[in-house]
PDB file of N, CA and C in Angstrom:
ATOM      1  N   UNK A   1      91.346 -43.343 127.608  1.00  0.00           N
ATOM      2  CA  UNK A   1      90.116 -43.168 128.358  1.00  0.00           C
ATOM      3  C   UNK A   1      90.257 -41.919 129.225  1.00  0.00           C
ATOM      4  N   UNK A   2      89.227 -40.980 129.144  1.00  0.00           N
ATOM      5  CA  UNK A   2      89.158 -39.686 129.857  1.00  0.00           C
ATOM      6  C   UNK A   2      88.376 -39.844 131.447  1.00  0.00           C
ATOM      7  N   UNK A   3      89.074 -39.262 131.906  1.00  0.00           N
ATOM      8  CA  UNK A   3      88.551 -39.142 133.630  1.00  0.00           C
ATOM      9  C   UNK A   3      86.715 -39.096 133.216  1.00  0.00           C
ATOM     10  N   UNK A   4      86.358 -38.353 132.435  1.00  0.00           N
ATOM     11  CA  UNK A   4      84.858 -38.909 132.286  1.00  0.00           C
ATOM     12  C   UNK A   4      84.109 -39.739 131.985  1.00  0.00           C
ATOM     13  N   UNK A   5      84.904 -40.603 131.468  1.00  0.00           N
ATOM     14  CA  UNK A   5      84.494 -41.699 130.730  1.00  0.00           C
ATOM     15  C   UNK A   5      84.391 -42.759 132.437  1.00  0.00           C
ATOM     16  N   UNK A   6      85.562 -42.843 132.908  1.00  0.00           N
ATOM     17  CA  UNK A   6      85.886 -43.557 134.246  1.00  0.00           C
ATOM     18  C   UNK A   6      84.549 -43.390 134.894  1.00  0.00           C
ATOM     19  N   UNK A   7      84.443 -42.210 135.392  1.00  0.00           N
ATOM     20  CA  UNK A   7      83.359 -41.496 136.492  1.00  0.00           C
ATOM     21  C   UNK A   7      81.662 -41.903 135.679  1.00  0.00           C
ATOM     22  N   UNK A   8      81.655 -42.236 134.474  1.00  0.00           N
ATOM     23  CA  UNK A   8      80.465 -42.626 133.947  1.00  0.00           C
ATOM     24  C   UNK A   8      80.421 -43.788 134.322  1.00  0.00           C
ATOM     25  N   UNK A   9      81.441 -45.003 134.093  1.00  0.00           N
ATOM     26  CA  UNK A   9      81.687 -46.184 134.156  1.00  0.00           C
ATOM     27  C   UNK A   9      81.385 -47.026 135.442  1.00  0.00           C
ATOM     28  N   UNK A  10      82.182 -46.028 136.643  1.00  0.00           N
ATOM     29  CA  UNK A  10      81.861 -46.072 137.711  1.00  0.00           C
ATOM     30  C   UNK A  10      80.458 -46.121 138.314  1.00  0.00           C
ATOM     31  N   UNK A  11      79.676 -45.187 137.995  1.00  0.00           N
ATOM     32  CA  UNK A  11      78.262 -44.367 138.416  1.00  0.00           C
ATOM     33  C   UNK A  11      77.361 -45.821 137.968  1.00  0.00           C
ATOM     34  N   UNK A  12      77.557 -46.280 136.608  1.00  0.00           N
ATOM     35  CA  UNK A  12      77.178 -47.212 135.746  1.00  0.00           C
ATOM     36  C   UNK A  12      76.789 -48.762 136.955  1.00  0.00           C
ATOM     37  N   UNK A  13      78.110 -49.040 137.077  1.00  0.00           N
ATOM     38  CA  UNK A  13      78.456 -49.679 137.911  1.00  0.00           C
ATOM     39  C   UNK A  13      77.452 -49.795 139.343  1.00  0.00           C
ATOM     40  N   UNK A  14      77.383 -48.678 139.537  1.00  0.00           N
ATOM     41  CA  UNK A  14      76.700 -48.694 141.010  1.00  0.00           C
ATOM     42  C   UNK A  14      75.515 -48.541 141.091  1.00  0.00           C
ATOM     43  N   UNK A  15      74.630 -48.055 139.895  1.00  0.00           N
ATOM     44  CA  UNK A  15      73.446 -47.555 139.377  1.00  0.00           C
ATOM     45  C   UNK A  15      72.991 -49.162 139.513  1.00  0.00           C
ATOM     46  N   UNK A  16      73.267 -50.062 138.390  1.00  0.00           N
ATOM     47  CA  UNK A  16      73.191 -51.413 138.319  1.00  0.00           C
ATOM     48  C   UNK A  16      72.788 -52.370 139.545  1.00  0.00           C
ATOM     49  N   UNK A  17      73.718 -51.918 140.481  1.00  0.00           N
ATOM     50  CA  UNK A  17      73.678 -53.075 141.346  1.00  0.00           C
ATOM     51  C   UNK A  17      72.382 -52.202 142.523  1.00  0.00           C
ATOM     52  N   UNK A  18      72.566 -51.005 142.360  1.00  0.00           N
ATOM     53  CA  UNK A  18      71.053 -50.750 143.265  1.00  0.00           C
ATOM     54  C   UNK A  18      70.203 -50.827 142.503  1.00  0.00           C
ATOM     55  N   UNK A  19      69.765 -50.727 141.011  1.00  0.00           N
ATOM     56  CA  UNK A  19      68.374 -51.329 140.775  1.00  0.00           C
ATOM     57  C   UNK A  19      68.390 -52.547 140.555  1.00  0.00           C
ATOM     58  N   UNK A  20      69.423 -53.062 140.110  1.00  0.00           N
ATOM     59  CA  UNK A  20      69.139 -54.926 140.903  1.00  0.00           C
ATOM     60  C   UNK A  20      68.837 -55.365 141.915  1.00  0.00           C
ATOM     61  N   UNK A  21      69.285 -54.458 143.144  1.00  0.00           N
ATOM     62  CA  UNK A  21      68.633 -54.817 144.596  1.00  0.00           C
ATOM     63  C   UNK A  21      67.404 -54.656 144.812  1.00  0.00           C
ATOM     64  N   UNK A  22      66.887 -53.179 144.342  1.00  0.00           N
ATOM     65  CA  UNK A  22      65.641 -52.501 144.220  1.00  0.00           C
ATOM     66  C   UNK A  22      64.584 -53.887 143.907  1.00  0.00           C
ATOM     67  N   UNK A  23      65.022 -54.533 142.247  1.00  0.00           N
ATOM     68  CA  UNK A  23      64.091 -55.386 141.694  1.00  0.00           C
ATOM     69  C   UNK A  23      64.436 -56.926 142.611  1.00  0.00           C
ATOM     70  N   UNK A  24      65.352 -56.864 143.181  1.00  0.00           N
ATOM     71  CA  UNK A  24      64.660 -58.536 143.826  1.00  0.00           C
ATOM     72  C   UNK A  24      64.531 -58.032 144.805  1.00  0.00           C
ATOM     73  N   UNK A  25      64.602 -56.992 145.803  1.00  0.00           N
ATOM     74  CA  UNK A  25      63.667 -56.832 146.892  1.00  0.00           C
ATOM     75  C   UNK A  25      62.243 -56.769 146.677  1.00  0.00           C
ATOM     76  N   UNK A  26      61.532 -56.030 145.515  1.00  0.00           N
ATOM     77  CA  UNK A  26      60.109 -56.410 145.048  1.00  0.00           C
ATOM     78  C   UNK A  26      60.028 -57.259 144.630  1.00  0.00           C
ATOM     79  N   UNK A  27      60.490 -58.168 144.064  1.00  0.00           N
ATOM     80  CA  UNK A  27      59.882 -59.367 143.612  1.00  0.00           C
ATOM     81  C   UNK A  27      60.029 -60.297 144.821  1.00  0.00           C
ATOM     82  N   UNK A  28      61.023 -60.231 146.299  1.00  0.00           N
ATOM     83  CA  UNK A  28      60.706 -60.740 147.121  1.00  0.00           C
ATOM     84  C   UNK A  28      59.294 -60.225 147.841  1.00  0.00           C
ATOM     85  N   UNK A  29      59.183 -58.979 147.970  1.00  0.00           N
ATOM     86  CA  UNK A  29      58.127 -57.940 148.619  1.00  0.00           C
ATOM     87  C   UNK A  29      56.890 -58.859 147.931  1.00  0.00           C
ATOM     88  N   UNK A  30      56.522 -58.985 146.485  1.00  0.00           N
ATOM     89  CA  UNK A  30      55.474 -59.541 145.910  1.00  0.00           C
ATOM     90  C   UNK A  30      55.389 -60.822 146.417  1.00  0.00           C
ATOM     91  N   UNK A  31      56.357 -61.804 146.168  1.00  0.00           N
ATOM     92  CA  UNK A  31      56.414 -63.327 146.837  1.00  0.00           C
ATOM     93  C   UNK A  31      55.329 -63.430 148.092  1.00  0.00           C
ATOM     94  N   UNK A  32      56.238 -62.291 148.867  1.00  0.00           N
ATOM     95  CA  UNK A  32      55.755 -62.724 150.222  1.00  0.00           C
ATOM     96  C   UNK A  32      54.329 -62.100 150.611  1.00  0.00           C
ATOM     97  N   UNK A  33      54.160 -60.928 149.026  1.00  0.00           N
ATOM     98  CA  UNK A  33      52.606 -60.642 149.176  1.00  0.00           C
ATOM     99  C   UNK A  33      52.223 -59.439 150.510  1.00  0.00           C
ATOM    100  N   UNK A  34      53.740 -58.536 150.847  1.00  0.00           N
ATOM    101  CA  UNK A  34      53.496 -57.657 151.315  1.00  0.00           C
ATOM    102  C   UNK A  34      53.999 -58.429 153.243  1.00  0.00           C
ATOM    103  N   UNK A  35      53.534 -59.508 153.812  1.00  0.00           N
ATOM    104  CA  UNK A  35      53.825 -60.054 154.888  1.00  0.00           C
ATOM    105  C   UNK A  35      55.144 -60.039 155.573  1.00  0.00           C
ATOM    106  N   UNK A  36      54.925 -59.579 156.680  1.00  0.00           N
ATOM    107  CA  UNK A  36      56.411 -60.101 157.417  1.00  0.00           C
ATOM    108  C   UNK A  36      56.754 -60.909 157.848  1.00  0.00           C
ATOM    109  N   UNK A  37      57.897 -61.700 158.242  1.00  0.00           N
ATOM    110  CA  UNK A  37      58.455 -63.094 158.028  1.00  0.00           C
ATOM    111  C   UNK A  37      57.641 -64.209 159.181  1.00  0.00           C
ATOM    112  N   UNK A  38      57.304 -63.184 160.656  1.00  0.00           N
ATOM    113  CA  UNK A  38      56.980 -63.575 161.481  1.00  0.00           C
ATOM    114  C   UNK A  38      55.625 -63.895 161.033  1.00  0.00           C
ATOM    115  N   UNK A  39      54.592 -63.233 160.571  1.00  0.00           N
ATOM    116  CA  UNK A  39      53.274 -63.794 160.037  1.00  0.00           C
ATOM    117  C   UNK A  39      53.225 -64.273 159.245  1.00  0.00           C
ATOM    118  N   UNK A  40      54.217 -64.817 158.542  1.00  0.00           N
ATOM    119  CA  UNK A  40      53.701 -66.012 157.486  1.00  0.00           C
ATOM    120  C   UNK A  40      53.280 -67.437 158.370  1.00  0.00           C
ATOM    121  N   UNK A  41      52.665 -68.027 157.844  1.00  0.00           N
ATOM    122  CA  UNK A  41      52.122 -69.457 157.926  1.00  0.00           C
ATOM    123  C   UNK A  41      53.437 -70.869 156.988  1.00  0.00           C
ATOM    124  N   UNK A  42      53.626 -71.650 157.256  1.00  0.00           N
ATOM    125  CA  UNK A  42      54.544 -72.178 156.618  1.00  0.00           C
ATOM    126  C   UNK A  42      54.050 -72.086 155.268  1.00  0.00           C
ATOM    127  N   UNK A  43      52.969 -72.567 155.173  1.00  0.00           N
ATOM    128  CA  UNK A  43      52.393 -72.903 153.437  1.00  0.00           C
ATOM    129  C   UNK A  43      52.609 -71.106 152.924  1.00  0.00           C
ATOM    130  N   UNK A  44      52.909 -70.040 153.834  1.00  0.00           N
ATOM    131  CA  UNK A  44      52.913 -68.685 153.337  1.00  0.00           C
ATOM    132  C   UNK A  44      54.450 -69.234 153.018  1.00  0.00           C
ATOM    133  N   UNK A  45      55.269 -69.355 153.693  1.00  0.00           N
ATOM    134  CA  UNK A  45      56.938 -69.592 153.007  1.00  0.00           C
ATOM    135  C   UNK A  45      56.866 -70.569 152.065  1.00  0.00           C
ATOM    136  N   UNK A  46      56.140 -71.532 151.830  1.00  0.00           N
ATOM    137  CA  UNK A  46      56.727 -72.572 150.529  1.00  0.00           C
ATOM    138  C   UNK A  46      55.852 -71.775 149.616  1.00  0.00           C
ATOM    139  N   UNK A  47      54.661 -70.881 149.571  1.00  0.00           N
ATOM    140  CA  UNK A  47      54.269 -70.259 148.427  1.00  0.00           C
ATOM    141  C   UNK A  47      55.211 -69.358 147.599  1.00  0.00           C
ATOM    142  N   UNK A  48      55.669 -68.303 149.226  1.00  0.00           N
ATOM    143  CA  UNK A  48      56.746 -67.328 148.476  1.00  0.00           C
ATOM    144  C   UNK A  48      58.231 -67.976 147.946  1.00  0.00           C
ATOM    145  N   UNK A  49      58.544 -69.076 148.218  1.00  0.00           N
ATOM    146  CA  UNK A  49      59.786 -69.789 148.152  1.00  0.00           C
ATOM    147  C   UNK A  49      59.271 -70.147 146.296  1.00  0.00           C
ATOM    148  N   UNK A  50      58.194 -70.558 146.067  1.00  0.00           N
ATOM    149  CA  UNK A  50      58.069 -70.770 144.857  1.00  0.00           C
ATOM    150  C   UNK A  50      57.751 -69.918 143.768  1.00  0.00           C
ATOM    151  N   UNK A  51      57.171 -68.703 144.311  1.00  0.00           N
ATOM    152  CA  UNK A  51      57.323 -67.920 143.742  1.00  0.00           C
ATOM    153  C   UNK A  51      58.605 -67.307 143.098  1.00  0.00           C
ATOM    154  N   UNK A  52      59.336 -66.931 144.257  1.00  0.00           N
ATOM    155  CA  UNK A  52      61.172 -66.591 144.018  1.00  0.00           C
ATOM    156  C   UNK A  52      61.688 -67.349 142.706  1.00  0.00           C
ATOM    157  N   UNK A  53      61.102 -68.551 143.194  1.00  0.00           N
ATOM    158  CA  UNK A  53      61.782 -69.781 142.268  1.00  0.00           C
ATOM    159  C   UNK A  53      61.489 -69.597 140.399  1.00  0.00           C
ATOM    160  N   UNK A  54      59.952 -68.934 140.570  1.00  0.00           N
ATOM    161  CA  UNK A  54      59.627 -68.569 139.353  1.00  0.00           C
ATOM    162  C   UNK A  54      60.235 -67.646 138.580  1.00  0.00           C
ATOM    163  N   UNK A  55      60.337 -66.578 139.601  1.00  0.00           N
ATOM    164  CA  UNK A  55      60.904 -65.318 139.073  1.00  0.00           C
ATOM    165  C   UNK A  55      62.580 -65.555 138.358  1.00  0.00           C
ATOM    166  N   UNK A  56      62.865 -66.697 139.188  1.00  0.00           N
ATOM    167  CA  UNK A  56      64.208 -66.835 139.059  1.00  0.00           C
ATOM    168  C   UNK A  56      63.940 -67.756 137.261  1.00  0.00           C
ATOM    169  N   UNK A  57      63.833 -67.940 137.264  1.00  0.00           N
ATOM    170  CA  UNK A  57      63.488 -69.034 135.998  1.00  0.00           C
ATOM    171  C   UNK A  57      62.850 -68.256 135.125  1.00  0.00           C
ATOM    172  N   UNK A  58      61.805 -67.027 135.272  1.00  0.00           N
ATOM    173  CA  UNK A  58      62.050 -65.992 134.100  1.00  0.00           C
ATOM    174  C   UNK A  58      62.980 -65.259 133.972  1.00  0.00           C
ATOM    175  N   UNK A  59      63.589 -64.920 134.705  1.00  0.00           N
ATOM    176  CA  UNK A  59      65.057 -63.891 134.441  1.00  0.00           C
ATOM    177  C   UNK A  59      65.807 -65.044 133.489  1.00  0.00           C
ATOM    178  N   UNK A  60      66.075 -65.772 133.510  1.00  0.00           N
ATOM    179  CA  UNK A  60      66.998 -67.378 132.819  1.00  0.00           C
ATOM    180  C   UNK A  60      66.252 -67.384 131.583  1.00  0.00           C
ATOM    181  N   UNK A  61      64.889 -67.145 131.713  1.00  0.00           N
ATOM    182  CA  UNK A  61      64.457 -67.233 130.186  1.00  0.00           C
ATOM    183  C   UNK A  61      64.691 -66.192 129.330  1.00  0.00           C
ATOM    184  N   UNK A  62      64.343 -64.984 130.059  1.00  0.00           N
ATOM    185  CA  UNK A  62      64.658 -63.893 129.679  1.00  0.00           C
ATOM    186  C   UNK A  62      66.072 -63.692 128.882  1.00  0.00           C
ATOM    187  N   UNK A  63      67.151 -64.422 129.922  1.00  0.00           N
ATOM    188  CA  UNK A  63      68.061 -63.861 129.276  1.00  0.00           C
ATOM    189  C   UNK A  63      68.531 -64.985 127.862  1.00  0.00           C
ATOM    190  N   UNK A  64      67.927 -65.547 128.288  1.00  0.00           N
ATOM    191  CA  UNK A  64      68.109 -67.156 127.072  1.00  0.00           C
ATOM    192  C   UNK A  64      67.687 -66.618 125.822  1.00  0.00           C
ATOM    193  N   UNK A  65      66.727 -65.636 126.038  1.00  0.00           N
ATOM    194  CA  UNK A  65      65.877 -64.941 124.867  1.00  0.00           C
ATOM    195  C   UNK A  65      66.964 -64.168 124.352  1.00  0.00           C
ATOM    196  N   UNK A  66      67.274 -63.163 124.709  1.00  0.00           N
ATOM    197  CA  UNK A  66      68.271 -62.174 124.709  1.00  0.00           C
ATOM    198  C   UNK A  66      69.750 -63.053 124.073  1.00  0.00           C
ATOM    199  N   UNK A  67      70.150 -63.956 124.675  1.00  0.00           N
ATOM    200  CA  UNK A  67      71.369 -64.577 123.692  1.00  0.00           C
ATOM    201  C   UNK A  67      70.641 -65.492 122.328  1.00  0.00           C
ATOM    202  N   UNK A  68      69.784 -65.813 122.424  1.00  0.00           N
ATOM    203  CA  UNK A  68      68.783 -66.482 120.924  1.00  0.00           C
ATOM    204  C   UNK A  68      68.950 -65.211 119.980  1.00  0.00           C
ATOM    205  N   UNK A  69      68.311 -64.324 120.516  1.00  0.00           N
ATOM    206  CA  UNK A  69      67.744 -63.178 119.537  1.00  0.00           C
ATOM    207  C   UNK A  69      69.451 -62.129 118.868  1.00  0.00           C
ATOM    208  N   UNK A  70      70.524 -62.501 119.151  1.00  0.00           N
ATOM    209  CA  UNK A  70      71.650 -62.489 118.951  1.00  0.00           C
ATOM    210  C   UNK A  70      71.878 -62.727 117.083  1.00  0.00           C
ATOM    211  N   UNK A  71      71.602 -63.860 116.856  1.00  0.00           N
ATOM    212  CA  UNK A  71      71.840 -64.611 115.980  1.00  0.00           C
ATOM    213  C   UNK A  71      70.992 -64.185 114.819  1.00  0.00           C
TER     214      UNK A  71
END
């Protein structure tokens, strides 16, 4: 393995985990419908709480798809 290969690997690495942050900070941002924590209404937190919950359960399908479509 060449020092470039490393430094790609690396970059790879870090690229990943900030647009993973990027995408569940918007999909929290959407949940909560733009609001800050202090102006939500409770029924505003169990909406966005279920929302999350959704999102979370398409990523799971998503990837369920992705190991199906394997075969």
């Amino acid at each position: 393995m060449n020092i470039n290969q490393i430094i790609n690997m690396i970059i790879r690495m870090f690229m990943r985990k900030a647009i993973n942050t990027g995408i569940n900070k918007g999909i929290d941002m959407a949940a909560r419908r733009g609001k800050k924590d202090h102006e939500m209404t409770p029924e505003d937190h169990q909406q966005a709480a279920q929302a999350k919950e959704t999102a979370k359960k398409a990523r799971k399908a998503a990837q369920m798809a992705r190991r199906l479509g394997r075969f």
